[in-house]
Protein backbone atom coordinates (compact mmCIF):
# COMPACT_ATOMS: atom_id res chain seq x y z
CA UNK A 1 -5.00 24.27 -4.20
CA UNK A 2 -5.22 26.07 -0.97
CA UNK A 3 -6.06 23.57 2.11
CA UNK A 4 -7.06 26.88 3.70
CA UNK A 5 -10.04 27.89 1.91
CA UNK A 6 -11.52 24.27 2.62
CA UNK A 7 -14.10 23.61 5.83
CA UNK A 8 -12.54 22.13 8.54
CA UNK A 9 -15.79 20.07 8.49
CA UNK A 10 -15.08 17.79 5.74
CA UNK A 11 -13.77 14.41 6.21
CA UNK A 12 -13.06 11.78 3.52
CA UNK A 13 -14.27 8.40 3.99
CA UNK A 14 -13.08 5.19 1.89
CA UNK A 15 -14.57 2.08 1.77
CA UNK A 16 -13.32 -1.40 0.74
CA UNK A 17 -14.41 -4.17 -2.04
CA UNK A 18 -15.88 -5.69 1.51
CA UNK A 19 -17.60 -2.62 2.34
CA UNK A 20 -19.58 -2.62 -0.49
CA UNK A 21 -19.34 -6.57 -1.87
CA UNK A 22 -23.31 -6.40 -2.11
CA UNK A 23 -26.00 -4.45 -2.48
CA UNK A 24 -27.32 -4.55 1.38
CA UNK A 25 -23.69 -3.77 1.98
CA UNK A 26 -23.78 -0.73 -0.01
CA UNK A 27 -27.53 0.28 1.31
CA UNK A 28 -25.57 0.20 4.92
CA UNK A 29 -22.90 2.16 3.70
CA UNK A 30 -25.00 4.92 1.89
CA UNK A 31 -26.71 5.02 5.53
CA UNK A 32 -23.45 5.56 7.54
CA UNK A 33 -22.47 8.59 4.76
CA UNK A 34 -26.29 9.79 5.72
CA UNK A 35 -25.92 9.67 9.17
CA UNK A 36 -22.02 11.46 8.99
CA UNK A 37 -23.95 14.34 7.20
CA UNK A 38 -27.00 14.66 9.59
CA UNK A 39 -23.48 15.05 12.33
CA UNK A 40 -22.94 18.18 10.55
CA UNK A 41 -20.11 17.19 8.02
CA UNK A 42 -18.70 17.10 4.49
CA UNK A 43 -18.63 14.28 3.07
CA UNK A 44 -16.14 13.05 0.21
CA UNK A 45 -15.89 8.97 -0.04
CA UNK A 46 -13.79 7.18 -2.31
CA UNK A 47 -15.48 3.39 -3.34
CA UNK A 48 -13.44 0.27 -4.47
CA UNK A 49 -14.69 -2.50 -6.58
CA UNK A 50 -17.30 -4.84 -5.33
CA UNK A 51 -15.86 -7.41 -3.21
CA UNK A 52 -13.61 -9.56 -5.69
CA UNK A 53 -14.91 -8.02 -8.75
CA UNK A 54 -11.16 -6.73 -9.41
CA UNK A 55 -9.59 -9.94 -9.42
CA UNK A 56 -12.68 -11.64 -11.49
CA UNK A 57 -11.87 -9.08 -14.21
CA UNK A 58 -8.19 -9.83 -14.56
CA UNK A 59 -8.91 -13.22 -14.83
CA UNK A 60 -11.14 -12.41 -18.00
CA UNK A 61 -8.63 -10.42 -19.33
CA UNK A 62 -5.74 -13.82 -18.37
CA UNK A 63 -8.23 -16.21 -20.04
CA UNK A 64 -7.98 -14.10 -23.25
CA UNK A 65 -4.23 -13.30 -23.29
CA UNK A 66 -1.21 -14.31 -21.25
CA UNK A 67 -0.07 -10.96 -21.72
CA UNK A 68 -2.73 -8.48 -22.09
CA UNK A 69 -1.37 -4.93 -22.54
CA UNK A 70 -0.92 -2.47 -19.34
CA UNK A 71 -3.17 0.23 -20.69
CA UNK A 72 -6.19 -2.23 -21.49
CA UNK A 73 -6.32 -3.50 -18.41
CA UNK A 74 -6.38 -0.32 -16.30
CA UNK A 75 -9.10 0.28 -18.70
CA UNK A 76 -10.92 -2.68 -17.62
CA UNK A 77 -10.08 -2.55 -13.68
CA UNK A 78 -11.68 0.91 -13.71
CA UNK A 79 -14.98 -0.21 -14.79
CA UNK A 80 -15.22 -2.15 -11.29
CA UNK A 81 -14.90 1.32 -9.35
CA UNK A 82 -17.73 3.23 -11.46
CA UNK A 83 -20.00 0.36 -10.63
CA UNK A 84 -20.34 0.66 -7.22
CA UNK A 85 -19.74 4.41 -6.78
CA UNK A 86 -22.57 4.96 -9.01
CA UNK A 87 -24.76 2.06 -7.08
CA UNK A 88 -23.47 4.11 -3.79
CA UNK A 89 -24.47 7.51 -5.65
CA UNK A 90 -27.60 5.95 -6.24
CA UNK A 91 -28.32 4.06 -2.54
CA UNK A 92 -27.73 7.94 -1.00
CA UNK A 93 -29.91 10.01 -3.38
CA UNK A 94 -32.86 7.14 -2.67
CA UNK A 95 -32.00 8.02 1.16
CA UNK A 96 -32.95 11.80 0.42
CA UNK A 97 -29.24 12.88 0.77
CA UNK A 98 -28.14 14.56 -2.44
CA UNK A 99 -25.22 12.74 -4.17
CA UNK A 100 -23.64 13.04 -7.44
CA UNK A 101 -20.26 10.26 -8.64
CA UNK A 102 -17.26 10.66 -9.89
CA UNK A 103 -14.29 9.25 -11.84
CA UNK A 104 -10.96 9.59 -10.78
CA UNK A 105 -10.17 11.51 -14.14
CA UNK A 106 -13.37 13.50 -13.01
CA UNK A 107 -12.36 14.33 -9.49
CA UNK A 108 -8.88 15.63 -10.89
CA UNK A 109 -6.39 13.13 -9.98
CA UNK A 110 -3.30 13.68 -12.16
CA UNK A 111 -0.70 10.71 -12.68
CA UNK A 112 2.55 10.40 -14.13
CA UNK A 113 2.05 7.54 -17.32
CA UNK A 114 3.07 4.43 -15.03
CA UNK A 115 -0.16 1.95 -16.63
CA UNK A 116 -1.04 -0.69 -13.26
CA UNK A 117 1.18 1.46 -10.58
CA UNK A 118 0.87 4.96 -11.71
CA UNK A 119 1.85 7.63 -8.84
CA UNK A 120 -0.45 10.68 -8.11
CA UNK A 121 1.41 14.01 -9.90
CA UNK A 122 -1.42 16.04 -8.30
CA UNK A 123 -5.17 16.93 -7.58
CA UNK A 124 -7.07 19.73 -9.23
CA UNK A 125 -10.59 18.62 -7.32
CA UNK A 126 -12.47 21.83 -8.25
CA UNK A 127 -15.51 20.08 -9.48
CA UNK A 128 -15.37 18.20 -6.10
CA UNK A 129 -15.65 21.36 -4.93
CA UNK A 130 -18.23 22.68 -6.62
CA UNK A 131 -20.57 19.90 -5.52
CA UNK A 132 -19.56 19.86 -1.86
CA UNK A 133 -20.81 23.85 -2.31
CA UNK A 134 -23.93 23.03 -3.28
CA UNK A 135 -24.82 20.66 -0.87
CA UNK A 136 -23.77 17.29 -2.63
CA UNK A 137 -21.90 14.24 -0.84
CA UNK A 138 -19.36 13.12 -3.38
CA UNK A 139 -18.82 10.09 -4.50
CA UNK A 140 -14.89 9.44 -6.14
CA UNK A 141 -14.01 6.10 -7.80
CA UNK A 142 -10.94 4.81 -5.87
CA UNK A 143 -7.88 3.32 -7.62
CA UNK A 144 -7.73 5.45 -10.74
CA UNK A 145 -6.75 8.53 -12.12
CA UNK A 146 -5.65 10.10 -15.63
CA UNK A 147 -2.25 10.99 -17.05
CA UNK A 148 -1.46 14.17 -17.22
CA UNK A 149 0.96 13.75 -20.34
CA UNK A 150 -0.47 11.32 -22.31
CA UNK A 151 -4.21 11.80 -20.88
CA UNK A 152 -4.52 7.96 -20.44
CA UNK A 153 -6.66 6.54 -17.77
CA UNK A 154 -4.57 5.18 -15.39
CA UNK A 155 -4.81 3.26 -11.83
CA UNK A 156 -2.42 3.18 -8.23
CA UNK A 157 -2.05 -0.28 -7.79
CA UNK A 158 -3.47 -2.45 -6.05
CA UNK A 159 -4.56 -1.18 -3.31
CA UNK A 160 -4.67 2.07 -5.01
CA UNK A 161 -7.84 3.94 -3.14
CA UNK A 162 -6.15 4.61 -0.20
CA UNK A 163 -4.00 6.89 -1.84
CA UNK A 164 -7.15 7.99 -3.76
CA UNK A 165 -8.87 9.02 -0.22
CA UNK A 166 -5.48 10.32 1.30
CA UNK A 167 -4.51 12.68 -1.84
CA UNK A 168 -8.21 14.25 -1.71
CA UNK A 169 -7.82 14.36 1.83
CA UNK A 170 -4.68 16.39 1.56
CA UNK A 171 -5.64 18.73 -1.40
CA UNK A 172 -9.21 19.57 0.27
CA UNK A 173 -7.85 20.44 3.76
CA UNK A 174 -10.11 17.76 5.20
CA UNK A 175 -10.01 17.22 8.92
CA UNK A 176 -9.20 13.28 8.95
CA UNK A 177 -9.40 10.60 6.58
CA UNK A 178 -11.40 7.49 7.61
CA UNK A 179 -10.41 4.04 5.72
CA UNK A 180 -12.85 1.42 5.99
CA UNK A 181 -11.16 -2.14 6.07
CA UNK A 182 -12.04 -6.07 6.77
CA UNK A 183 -10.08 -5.21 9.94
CA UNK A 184 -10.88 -3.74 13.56
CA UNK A 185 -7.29 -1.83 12.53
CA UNK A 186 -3.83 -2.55 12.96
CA UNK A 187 -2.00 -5.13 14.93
CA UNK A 188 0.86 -5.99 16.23
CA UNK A 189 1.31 -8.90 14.12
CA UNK A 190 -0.88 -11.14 11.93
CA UNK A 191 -3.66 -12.40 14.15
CA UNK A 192 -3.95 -15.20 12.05
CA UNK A 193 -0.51 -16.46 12.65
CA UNK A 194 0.25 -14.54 16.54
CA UNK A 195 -3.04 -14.95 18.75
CA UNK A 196 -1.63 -12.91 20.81
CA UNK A 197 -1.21 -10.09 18.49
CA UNK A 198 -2.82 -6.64 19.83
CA UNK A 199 -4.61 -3.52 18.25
CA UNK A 200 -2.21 -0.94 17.76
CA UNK A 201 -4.88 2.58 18.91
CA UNK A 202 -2.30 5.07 17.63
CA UNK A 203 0.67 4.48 15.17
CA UNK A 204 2.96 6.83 13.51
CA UNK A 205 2.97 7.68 10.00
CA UNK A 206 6.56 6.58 9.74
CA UNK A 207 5.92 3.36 11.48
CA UNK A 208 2.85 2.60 9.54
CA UNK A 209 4.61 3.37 6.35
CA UNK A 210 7.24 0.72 7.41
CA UNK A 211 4.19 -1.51 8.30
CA UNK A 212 2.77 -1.16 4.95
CA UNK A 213 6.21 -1.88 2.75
CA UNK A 214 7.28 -4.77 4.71
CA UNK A 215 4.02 -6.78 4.68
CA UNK A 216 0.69 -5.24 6.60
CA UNK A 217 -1.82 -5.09 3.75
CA UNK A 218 -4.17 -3.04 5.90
CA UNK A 219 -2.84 0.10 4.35
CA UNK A 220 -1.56 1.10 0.71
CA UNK A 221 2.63 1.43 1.18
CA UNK A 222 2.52 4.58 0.04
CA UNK A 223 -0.53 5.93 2.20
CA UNK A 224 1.08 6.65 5.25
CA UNK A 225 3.85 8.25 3.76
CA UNK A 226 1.89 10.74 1.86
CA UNK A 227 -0.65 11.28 4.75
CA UNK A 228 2.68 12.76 6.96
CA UNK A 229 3.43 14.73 3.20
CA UNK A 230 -0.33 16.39 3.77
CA UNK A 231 -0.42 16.27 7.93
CA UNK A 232 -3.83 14.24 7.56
CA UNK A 233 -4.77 11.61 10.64
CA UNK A 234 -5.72 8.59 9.19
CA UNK A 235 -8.34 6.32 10.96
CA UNK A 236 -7.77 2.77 9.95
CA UNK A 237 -11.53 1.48 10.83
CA UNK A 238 -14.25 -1.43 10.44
CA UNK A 239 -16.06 -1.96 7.22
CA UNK A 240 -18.57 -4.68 9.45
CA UNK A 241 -18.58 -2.22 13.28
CA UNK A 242 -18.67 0.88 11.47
CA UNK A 243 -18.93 3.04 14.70
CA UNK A 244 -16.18 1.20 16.14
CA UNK A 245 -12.72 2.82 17.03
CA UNK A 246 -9.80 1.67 14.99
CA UNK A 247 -6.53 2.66 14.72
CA UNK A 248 -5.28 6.33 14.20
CA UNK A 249 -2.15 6.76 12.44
CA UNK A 250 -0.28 10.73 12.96
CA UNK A 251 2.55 12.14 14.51
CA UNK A 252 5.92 11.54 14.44
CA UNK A 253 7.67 9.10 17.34
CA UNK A 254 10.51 12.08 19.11
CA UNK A 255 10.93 10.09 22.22
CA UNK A 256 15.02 9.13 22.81
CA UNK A 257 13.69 5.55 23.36
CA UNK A 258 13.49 2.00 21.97
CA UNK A 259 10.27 1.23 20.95
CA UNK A 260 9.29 -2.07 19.62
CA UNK A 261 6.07 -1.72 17.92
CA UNK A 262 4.77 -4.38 15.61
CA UNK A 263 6.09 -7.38 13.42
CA UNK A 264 5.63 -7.94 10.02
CA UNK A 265 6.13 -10.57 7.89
CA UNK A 266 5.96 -11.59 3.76
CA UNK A 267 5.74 -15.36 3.16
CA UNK A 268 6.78 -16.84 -0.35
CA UNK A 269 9.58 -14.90 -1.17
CA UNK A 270 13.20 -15.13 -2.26
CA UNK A 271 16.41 -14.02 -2.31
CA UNK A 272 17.82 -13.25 -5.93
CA UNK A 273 21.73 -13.13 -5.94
CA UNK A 274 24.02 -12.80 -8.50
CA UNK A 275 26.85 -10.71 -9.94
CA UNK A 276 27.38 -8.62 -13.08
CA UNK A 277 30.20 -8.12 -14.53
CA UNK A 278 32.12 -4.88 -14.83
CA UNK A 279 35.27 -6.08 -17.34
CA UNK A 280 35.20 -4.34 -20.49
CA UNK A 281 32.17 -2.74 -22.21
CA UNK A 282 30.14 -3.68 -18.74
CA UNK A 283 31.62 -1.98 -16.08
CA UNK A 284 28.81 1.14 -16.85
CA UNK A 285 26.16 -0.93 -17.37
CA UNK A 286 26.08 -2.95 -14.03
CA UNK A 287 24.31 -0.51 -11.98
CA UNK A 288 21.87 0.17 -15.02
CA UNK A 289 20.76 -3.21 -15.29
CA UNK A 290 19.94 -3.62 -11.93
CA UNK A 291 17.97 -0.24 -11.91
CA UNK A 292 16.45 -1.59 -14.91
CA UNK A 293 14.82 -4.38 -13.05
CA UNK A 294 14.17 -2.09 -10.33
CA UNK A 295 11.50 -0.21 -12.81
CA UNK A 296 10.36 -3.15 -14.02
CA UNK A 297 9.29 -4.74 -10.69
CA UNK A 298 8.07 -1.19 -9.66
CA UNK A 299 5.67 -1.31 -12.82
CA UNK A 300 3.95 -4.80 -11.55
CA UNK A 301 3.89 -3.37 -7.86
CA UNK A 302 6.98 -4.43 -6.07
CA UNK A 303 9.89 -2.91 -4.39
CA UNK A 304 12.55 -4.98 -2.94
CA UNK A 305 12.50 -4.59 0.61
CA UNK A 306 16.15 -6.67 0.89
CA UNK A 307 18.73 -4.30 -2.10
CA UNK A 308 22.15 -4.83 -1.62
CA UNK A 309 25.02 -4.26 -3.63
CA UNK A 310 28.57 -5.03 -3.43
CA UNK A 311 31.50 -3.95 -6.38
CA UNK A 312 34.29 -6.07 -6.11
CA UNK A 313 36.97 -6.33 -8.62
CA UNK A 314 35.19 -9.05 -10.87
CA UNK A 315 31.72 -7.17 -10.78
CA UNK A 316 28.86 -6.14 -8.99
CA UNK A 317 27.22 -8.41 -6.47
CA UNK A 318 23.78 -7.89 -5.49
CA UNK A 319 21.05 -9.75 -3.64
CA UNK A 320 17.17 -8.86 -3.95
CA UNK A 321 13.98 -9.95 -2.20
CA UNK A 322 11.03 -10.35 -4.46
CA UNK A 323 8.42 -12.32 -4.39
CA UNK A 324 8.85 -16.14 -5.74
CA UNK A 325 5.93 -15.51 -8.45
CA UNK A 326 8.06 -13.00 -9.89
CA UNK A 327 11.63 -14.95 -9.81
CA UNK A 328 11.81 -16.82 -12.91
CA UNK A 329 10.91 -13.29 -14.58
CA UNK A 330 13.53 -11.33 -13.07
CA UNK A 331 16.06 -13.92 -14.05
CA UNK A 332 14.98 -14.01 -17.82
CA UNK A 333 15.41 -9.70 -17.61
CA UNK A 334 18.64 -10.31 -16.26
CA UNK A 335 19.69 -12.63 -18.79
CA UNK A 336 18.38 -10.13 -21.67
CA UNK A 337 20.00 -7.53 -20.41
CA UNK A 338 23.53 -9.26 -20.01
CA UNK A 339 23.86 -11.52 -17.39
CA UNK A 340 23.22 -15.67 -17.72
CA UNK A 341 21.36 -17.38 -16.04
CA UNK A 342 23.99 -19.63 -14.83
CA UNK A 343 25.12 -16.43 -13.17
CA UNK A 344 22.18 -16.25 -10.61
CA UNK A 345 20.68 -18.54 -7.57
CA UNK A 346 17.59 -18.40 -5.98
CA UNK A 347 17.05 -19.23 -2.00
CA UNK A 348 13.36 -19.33 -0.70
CA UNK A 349 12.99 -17.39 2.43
CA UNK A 350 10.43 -15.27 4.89
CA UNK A 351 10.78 -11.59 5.42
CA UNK A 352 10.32 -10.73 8.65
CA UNK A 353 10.63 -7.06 10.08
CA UNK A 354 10.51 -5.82 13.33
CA UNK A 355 8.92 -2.27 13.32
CA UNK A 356 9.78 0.63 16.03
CA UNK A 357 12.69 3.11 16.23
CA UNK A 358 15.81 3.67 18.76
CA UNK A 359 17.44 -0.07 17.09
CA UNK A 360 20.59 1.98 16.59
CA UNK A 361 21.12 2.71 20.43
CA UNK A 362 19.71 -0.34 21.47
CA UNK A 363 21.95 -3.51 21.39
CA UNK A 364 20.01 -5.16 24.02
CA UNK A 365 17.32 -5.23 21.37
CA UNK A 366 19.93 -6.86 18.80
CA UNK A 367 20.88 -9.10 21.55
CA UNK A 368 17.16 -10.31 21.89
CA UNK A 369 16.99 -10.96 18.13
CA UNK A 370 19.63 -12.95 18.01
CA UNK A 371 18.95 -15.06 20.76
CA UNK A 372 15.80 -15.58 19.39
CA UNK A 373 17.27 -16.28 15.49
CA UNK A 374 20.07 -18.08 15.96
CA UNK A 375 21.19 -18.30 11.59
CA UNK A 376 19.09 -15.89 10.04
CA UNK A 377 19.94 -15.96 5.87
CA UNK A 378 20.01 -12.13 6.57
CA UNK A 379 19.41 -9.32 9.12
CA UNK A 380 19.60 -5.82 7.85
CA UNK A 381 19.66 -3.15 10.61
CA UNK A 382 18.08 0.10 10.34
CA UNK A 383 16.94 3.07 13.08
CA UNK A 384 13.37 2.08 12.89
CA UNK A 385 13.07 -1.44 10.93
CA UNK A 386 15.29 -4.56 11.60
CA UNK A 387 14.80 -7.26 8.59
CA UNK A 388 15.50 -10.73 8.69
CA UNK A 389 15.55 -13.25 5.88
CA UNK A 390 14.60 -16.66 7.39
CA UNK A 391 14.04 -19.86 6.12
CA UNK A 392 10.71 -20.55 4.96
CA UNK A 393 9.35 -22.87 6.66
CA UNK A 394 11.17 -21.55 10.08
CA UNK A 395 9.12 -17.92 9.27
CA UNK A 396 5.58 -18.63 11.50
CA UNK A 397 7.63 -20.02 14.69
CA UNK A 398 10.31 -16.88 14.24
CA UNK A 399 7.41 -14.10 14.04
CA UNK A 400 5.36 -15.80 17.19
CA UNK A 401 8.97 -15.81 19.23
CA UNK A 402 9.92 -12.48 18.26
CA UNK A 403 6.68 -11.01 18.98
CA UNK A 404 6.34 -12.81 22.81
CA UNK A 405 10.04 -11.44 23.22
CA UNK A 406 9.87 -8.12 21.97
CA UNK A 407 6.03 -6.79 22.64
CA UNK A 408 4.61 -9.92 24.59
């Protein structure tokens, strides 16, 4: 689609499960959307489920199976999205403001056949279009989409209408995509472990795309990086202060400096080690087991943010970070696919990840870390991310150091 033959008018708005959790929230959304027209905009806005509604429907599905099948339950996650975009739909044309909803299959978001994590393939929005041309605000269900090959419904993951908003952003040439949160934006840490922790006005995409892998839930971890992919700001804003200013994430950090930005942090996780052996029939299949697991964690919504590898003469060492919930699993498709269990330990651990760029020229930065962590379980070093593996219950009083000696 060519950006170029959009209006530079349009913006795309998204809004939360908290945005719209009832109906008088909804009434005071439809009335923002209102007011952004009478401005002189396009609107397109992308609605999640109603406030928990996602999570109430997977435990329906859990209460009838252990195991439900992948495809049934995007099928039953996407019914919480056409609720409320048709309740929004409904709350704007009572307003006077013409409105008309869609599905994500409607709005023409194309997948790949992923069920629960699927990634977008592309975006044929010409209906979206079409309505925007005759006058209509839009209204896209977030989270969802359709396979292209198998013509399945799909959804993103959780999380999944950010990248619903950011895609349509992209393919429509909009101007700036607005993403309405339980947040004033993004901080510098958790507020709710660092008091001190400050709003971050403007962020990079490749920060915020660090942000978002290694623990900040305020944004999808695949937003930011396809935002930078499109060249679309991204306002990070307040679902309860809607005229409030939030965070913009653009741009790219150039500046030859060090530049400590924000710390992150994941709490119950682990650190999966073991080694596969290469004698014999093996040695091919090491790597190919672990990339196995790699899909298979991918598929539920995880990507190890600690991967490395080792070959040694007696096999292939590795050590993972997952989440604990989805240990015991990752063991079991180990041991199906060659190696024992015996051949495997587990170590609890924090994730913590200091977020900037320049860490590469700067070993007065290390130098801080370290005085700060004096046996970390592991500290990986990277241009723009330093991680460290910590014990768990050391993680809170690590973050609230690092952050007073490395932002203040």
């Amino acid at each position: 689609m060519d950006q170029n033959s959009s209006k530079s008018n349009l913006v795309v708005q998204k809004y939360g499960g908290t945005s719209v959790g009832t109906i008088d929230r909804i009434k005071c959304v439809a009335a923002h959307i209102a007011d952004t027209v009478r401005k002189g905009e396009q609107v397109v806005a992308v609605i999640s489920a109603m406030g928990n509604h996602t999570d109430e429907l997977l435990g329906m599905a859990h209460s009838i199976s252990k195991n439900p099948r992948r495809r049934e339950i995007d099928m039953l996650l996407t019914a919480g999205e056409r609720i409320s975009m048709a309740l929004v739909s409904i709350a704007l044309n009572d307003l006077g403001q013409k409105a008309i909803s869609l599905t994500g299959s409607q709005s023409g978001i194309i997948t790949d056949t992923v069920h629960g994590n699927a990634r977008i393939a592309r975006i044929g929005a010409f209906r979206i279009q079409e309505n925007l041309a005759q006058g209509q605000v839009v209204i896209v269900a977030g989270f969802q989409g359709v396979s292209g090959e198998s013509k399945e419904v799909t959804t993103l993951g959780r999380g999944g209408s950010d990248l619903s908003a950011i895609a349509l952003a992209g393919a429509l040439g909009a101007r700036r995509c607005q993403l309405y949160k339980d947040v004033d934006g993004v901080f510098s840490a958790d507020p709710r472990m660092v008091t001190s922790a400050k709003t971050i006005r403007q962020i990079s995409w490749d920060a915020m795309t660090m942000m978002a892998w290694s623990g900040a839930s305020v944004l999808h971890p695949r937003g930011a990086h396809l935002a930078a992919n499109f060249n679309i700001p991204v306002e990070i804003r307040s679902s309860f202060q809607l005229g409030r200013e939030g965070t913009l994430v653009c741009g790219r950090e150039n500046m030859e400096r060090v530049v400590v930005q924000a710390i992150t942090h994941k709490e119950n996780m682990v650190l999966l080690k073991g080694l596969l052996s290469q004698q014999g029939q093996r040695a091919a299949k090491a790597d190919d087991i672990l990339g196995k697991l790699r899909m298979n964690l991918w598929q539920q919504g995880e990507t190890p943010q600690v991967q490395t590898q080792m070959s040694r003469t007696d096999g292939l060492k590795f050590c993972w970070s997952m989440p604990k919930a989805l240990a015991a699993e990752s063991i079991t498709f180990l041991a199906e696919n060659g190696l024992p269990s015996s051949g495997t330990s587990v170590e609890d651990c924090g994730i913590i990840t200091v977020i900037g760029s320049g860490f590469w020229q700067s070993p007065e930065t290390l130098d801080t870390l370290r005085a700060v962590i004096q046996d970390p379980l592991l500290l990986d070093v990277k241009n723009n991310a330093l991680t460290i593996a910590v014990k768990a219950n050391q993680m809170s009083d690590v973050v609230k150091a690092l952050h007073k000696a490395l932002i203040g």
